[in-house]
Protein backbone atom coordinates (compact mmCIF):
# COMPACT_ATOMS: atom_id res chain seq x y z
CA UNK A 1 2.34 12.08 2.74
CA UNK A 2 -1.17 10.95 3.42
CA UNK A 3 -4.34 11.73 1.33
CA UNK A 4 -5.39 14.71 3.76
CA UNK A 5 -1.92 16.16 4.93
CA UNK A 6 -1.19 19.99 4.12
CA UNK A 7 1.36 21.14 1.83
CA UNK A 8 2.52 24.47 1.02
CA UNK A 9 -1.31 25.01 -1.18
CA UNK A 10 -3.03 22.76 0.89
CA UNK A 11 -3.70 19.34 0.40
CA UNK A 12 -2.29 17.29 -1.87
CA UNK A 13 -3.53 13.93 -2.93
CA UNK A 14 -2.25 10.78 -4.11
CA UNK A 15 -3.74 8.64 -7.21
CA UNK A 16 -3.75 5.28 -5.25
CA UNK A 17 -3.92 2.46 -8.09
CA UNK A 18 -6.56 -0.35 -6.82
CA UNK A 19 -7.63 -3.98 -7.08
CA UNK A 20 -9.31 -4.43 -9.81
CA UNK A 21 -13.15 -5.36 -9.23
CA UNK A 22 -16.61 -4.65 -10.27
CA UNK A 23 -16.37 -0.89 -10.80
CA UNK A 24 -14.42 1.68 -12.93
CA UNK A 25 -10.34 0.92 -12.02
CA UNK A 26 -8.68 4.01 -10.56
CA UNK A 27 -5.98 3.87 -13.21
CA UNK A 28 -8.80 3.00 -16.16
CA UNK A 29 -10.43 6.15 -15.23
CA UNK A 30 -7.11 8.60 -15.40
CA UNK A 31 -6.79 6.73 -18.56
CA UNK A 32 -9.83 8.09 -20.18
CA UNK A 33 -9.61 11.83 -18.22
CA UNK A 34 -6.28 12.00 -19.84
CA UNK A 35 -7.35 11.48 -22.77
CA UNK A 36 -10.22 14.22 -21.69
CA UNK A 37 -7.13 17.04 -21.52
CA UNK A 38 -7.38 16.51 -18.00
CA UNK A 39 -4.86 15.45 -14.82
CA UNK A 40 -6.02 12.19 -13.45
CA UNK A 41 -8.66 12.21 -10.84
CA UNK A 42 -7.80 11.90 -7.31
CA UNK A 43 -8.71 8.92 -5.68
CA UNK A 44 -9.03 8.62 -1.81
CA UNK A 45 -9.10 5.11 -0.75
CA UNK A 46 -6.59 2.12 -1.44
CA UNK A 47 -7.62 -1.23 -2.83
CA UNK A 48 -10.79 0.34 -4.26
CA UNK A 49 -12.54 0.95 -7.91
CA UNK A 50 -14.77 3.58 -8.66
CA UNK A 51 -19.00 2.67 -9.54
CA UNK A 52 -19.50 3.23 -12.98
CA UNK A 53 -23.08 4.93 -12.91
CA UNK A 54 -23.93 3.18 -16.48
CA UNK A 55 -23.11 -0.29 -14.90
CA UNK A 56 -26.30 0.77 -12.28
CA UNK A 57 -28.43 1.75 -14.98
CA UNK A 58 -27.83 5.77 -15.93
CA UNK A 59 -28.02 6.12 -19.19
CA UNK A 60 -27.02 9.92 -19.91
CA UNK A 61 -28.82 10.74 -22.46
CA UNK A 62 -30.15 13.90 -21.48
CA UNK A 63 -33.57 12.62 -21.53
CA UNK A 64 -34.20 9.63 -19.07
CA UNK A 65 -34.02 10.69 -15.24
CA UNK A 66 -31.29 8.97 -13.65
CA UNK A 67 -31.40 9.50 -10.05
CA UNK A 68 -32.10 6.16 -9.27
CA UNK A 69 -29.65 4.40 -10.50
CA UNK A 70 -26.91 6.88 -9.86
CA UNK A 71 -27.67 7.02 -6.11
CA UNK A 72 -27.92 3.13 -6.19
CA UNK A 73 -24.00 3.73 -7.38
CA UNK A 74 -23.72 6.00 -4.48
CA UNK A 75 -25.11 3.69 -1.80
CA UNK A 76 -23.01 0.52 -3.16
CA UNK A 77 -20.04 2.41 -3.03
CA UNK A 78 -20.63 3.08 0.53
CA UNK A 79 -21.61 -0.16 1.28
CA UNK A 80 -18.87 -2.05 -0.44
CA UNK A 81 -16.32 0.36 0.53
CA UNK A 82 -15.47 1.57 -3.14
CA UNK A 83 -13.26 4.97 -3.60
CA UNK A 84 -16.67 6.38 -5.32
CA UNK A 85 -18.58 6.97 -8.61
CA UNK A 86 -17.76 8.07 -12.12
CA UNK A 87 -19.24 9.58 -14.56
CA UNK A 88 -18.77 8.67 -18.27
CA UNK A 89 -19.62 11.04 -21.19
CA UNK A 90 -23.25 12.09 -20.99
CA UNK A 91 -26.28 14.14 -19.12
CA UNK A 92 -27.21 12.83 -16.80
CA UNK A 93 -31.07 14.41 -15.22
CA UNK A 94 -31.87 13.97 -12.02
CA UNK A 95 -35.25 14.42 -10.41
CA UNK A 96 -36.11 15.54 -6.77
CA UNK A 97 -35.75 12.07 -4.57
CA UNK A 98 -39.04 12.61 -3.15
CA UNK A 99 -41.33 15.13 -2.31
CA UNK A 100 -41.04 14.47 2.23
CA UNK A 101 -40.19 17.71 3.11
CA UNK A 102 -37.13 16.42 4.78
CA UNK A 103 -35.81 15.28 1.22
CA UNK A 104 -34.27 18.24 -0.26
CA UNK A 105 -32.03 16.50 -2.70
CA UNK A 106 -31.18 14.74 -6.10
CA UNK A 107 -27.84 12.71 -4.45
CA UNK A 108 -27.66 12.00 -1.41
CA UNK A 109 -23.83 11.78 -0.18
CA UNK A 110 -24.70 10.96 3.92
CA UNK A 111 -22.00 9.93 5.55
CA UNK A 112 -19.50 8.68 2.75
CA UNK A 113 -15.96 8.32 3.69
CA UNK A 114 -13.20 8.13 1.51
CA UNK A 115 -15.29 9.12 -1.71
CA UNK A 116 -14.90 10.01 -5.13
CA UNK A 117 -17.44 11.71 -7.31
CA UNK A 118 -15.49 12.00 -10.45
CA UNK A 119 -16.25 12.75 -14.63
CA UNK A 120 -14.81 13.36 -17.78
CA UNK A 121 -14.74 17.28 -17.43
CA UNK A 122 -17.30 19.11 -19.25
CA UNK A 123 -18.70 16.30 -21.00
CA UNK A 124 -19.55 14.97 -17.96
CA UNK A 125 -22.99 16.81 -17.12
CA UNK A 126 -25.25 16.22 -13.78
CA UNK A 127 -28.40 18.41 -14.32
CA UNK A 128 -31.92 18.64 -13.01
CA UNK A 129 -34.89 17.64 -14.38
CA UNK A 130 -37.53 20.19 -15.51
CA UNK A 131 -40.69 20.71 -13.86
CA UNK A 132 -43.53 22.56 -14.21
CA UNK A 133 -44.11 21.71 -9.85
CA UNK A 134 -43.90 24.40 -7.30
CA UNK A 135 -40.28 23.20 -5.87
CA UNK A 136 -38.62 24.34 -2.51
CA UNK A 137 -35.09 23.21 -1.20
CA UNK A 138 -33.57 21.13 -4.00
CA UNK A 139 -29.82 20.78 -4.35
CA UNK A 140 -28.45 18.92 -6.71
CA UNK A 141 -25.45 16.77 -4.63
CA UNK A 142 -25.62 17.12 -0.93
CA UNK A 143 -23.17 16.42 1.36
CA UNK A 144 -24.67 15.64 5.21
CA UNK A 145 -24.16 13.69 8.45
CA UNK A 146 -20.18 12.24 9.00
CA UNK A 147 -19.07 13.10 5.39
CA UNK A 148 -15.68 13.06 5.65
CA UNK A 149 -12.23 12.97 3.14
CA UNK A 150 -14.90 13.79 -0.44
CA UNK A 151 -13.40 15.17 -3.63
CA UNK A 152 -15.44 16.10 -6.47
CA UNK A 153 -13.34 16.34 -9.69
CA UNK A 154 -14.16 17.04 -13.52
CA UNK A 155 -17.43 17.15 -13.27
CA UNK A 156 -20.20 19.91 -14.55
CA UNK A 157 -23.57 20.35 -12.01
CA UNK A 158 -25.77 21.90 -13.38
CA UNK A 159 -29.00 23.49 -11.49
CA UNK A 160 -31.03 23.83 -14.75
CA UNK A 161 -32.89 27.57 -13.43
CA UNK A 162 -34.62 28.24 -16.92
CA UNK A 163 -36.51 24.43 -16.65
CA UNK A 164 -38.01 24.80 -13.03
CA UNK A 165 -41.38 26.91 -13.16
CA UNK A 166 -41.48 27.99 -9.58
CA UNK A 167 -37.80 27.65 -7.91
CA UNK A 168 -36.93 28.26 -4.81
CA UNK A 169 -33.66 30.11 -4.06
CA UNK A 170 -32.59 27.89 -1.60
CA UNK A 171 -31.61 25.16 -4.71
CA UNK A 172 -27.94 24.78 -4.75
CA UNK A 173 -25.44 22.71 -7.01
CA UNK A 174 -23.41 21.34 -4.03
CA UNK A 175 -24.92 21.80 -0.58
CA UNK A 176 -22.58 21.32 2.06
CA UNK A 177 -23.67 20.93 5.76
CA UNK A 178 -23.01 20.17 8.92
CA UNK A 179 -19.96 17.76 9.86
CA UNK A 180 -18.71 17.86 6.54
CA UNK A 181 -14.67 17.63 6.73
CA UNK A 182 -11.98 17.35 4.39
CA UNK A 183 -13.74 18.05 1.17
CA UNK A 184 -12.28 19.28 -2.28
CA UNK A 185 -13.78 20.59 -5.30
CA UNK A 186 -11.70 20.79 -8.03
CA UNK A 187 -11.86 21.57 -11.97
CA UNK A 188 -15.70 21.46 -12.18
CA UNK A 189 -18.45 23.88 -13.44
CA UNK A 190 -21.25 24.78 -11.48
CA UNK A 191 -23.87 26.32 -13.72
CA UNK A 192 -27.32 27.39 -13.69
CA UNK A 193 -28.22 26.77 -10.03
CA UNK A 194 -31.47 29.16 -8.76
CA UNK A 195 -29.50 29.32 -5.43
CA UNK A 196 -25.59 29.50 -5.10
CA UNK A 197 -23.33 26.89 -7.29
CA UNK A 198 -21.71 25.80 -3.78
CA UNK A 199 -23.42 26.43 -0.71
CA UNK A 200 -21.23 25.84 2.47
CA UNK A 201 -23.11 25.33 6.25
CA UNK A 202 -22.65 24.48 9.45
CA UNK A 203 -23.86 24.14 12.90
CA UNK A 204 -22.27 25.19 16.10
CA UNK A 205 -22.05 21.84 17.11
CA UNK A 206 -21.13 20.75 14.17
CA UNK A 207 -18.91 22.94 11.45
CA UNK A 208 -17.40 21.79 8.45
CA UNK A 209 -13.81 21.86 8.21
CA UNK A 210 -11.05 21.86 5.73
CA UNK A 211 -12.60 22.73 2.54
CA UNK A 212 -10.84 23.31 -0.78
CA UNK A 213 -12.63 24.54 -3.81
CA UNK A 214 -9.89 25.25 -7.04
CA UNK A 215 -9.50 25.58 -11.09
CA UNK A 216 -13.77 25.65 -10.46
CA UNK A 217 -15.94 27.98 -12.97
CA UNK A 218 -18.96 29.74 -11.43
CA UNK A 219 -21.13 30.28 -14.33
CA UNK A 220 -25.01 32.18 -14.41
CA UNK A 221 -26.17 30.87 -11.06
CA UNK A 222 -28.89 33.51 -9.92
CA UNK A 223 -28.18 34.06 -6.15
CA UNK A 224 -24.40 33.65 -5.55
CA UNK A 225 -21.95 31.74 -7.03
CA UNK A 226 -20.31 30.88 -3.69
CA UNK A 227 -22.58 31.28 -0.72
CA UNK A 228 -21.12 31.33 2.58
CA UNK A 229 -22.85 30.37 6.01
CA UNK A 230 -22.06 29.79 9.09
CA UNK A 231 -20.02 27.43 11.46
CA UNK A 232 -17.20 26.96 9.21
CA UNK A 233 -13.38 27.00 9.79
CA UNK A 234 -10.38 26.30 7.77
CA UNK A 235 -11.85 27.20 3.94
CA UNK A 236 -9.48 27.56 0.73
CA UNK A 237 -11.09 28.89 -2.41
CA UNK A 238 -8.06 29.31 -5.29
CA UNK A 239 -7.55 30.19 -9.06
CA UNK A 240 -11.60 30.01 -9.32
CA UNK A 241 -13.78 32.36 -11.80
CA UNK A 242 -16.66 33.28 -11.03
CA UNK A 243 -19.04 35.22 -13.82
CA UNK A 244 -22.45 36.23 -14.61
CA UNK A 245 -24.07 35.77 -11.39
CA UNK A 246 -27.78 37.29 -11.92
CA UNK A 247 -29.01 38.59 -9.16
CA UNK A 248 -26.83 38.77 -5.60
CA UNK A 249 -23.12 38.75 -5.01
CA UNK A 250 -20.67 36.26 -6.78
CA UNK A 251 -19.32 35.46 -3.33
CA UNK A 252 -21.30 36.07 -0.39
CA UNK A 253 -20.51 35.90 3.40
CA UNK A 254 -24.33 35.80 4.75
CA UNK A 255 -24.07 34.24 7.99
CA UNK A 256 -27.08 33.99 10.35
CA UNK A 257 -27.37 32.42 13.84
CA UNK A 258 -24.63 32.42 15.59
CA UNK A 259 -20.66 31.08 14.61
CA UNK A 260 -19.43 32.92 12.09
CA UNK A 261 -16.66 31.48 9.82
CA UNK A 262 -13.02 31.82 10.24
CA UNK A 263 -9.73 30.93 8.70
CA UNK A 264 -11.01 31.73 5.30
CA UNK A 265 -8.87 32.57 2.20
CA UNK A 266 -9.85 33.07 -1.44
CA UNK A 267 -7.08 33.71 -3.65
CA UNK A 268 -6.28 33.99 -7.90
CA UNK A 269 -9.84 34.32 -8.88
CA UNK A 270 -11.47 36.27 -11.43
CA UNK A 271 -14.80 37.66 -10.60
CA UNK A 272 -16.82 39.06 -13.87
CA UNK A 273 -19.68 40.37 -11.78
CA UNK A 274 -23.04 41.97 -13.84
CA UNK A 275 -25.19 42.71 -11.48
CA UNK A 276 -25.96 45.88 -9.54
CA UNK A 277 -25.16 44.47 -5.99
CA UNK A 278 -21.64 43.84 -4.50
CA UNK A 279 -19.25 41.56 -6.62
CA UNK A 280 -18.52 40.39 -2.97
CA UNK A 281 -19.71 40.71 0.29
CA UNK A 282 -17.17 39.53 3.29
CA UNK A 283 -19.54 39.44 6.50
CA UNK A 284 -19.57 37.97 9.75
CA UNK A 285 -22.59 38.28 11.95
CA UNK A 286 -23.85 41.30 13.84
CA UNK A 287 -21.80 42.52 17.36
CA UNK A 288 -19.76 40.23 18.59
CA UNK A 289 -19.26 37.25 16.42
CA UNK A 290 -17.46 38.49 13.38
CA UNK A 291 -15.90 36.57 10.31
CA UNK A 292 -12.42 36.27 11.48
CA UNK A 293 -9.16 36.34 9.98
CA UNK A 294 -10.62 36.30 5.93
CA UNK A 295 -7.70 36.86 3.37
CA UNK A 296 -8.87 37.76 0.27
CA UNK A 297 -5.89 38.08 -2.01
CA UNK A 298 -4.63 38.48 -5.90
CA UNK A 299 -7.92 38.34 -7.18
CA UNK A 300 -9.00 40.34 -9.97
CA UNK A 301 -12.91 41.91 -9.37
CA UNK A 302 -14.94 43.79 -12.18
CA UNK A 303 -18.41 44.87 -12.44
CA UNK A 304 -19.04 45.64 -8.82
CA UNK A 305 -17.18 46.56 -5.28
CA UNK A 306 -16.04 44.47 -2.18
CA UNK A 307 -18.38 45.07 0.86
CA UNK A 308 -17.34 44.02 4.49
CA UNK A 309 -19.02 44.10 7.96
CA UNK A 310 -18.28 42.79 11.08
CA UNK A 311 -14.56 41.35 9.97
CA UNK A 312 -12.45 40.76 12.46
CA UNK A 313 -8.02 40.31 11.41
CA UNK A 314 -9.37 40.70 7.96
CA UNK A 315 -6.26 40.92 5.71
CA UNK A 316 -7.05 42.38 1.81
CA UNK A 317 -3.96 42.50 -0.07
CA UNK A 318 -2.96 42.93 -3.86
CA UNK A 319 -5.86 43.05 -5.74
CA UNK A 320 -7.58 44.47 -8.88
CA UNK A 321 -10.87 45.83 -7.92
CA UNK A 322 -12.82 47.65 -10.39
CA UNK A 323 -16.40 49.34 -10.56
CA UNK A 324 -17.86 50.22 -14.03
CA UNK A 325 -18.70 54.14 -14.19
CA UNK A 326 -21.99 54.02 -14.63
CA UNK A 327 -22.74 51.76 -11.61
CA UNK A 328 -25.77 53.37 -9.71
CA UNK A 329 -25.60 52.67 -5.45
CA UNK A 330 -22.47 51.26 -3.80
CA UNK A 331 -19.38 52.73 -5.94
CA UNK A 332 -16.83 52.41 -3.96
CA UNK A 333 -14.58 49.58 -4.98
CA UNK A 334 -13.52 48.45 -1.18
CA UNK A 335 -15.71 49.52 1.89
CA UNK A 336 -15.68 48.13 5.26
CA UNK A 337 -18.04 49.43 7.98
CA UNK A 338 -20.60 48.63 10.89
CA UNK A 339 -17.87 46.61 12.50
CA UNK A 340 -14.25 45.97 11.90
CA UNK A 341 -10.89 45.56 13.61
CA UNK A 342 -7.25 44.38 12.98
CA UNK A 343 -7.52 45.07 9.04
CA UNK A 344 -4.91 45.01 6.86
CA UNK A 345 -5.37 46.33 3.49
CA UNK A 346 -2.31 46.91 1.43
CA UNK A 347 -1.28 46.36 -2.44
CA UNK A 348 -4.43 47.13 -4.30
CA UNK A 349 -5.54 48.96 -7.48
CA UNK A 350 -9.14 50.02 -6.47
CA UNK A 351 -10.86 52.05 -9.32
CA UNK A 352 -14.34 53.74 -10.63
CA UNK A 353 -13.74 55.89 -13.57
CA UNK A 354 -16.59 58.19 -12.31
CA UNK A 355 -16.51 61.79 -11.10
CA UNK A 356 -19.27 60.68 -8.89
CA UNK A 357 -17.56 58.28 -6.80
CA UNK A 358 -16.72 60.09 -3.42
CA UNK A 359 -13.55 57.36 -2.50
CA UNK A 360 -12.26 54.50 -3.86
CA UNK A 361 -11.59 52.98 -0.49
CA UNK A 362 -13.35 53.71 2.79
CA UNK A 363 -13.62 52.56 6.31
CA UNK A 364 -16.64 54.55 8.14
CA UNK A 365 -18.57 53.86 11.58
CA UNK A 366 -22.26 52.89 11.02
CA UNK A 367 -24.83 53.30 13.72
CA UNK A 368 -22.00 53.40 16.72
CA UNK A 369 -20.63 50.57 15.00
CA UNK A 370 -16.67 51.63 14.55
CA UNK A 371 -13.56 50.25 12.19
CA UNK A 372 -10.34 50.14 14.57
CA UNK A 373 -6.69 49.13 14.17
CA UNK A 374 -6.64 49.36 10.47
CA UNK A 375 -3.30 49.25 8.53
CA UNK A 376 -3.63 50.70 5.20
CA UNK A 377 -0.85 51.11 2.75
CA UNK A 378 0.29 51.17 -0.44
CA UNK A 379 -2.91 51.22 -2.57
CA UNK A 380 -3.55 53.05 -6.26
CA UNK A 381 -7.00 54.54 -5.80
CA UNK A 382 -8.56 56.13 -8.71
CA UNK A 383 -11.74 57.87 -9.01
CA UNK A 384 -11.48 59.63 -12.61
């Protein structure tokens, strides 16, 4: 099997052992993420080693600003054709690359093939830099251009909200955009980001494809944890938590434009939701461009409802979906409206302990806007 075939979870990839050279060996750094408690990294190219970001001049010591020389790592590794970078033990700030308003960025991962961005799980920290500046756009990792075949493993990115003076809410941990393909994210924490931990968008010219995100902890990012654009096709989310998202939903479908995603499936998660709004929001875009066949699956929701619109072969099955009591607003635990057709809902406990909760699971027209062709069975609903 190669490094991006499909199994029966999706991919599954090979630790290729390389030629030893300048970098981190392949097999030196499973060594030391064993000894971590963790699997050994993937790595996606043969007869490569991974850039140790020390060797270029990071320190990680929580202090110094390392951008520099970890995005001289970055651009070696593409230049030499290494499998990626590592990480070591440390904290590792990054500032802003520059103030251009074009440069929205810490680490820039243009066009990387066959790449590795790899740690020593939680020790492993990649965090902004404070500032007292007025910032806009600034993700920490960004993924643009022809990235293609990109795994991020073991790593903690970390969007530092409480040290930036004037955020903007567009500042995401991982920004993924247009032409991105064949990208995982696996056993990392994304923490702390003013925007959404993981921010996923494409063009329609240009979607991303194939994207796995699993065994990933969503943790206190203030807009989403997981936000959700458009132009995208062919996304796995599995056995993620997601918890303590401040202000909007943990995961949230907010596509704009036009190309709404499809062949989308989050499964096994635990969402700890403590805000007021939706724990999720599943949403394609207005009329006739709907999110289309989302499966959203053995996932266990509490602190706030599921909210769809505009779905389209939308399949929500065997869940655990509960709103607290004294929720004020949306109370129903599963609600699709303004727009939705081919649904199958079927296998889940849906509760809100309130005797003002009118349903615990509705479909409803909205401003002409009907649900059709809806097969719901089998559900526990309680409402007291």
């Amino acid at each position: 099997m190669t490094t991006n075939e499909t199994g029966s979870r999706g991919w599954r990839w090979r630790l290729l052992r390389p030629v030893l050279g300048g970098g981190v060996a392949a097999g030196t750094m499973a060594a030391r993420l064993r000894q971590a408690g963790a699997q050994p990294a993937v790595i996606a190219a043969t007869g490569s080693t991974l850039n140790d970001v020390k060797a270029f001049g990071a320190l990680g010591d929580g202090v110094t600003d390392d951008r520099a020389a970890i995005q001289a790592a970055i651009d070696d590794a593409r230049a030499t054709g290494k499998a990626g970078i590592f990480f070591p033990a440390g904290t590792y700030r990054v500032s802003r690359a520059s103030t251009e308003p074009g440069d929205r960025w810490s680490l820039d991962l243009r066009d990387v093939h066959d790449f590795t961005v790899a740690g020593e799980g939680p020790a492993s920290v990649v965090k902004l830099v404070d500032t007292t500046e007025r910032t806009s756009d600034w993700h920490v990792f960004i993924l643009q251009g022809q990235a293609r075949r990109v795994v991020f493993t073991d790593l903690v990115v970390d969007g530092n909200r409480t040290g930036l003076t004037e955020p903007n809410e567009q500042s995401h941990g991982i920004e993924v955009e247009a032409g991105t393909e064949d990208l995982v994210i696996t056993r990392c924490i994304l923490q702390d980001c003013f925007g959404d931990g993981v921010r996923v968008l494409g063009t329609p010219d240009a979607d991303v494809r194939r994207v796995r995100i699993d065994d990933c902890l969503f943790h206190a990012n203030k807009r989403s944890g997981l936000g959700v654009q458009r132009a995208l096709e062919q996304i796995l989310v599995i056995g993620c938590l997601f918890e303590a998202t401040v202000s909007d939903q943990s995961i949230d479908f907010e596509p704009s434009g036009a190309d709404s995603p499809t062949d989308f499936t989050i499964d096994g998660c635990t969402i700890r939701h403590t805000n007021r709004g939706p724990a999720v929001a599943l949403t394609g875009i207005r009329g006739s461009d709907p999110v289309v066949r989302v499966k959203f699956s053995n996932n266990v929701v509490t602190g706030g409802p599921v909210f769809c619109v505009d779905v389209a072969q939308l399949t929500v099955q065997n869940n655990t979906i509960v709103v607290p009591a004294d929720l004020t607003g949306n109370r129903i635990p599963l609600q699709v409206q303004r727009g939705g057709d081919s649904l199958v809902i079927s296998g889940n406990l849906l509760m809100n302990p309130s005797v003002e909760t009118k349903a615990a699971l509705a479909l409803g027209e909205v401003n002409q806007r009907q649900v059709s062709r809806a097969l719901v069975t089998g559900n526990l609903c309680r409402t007291v």
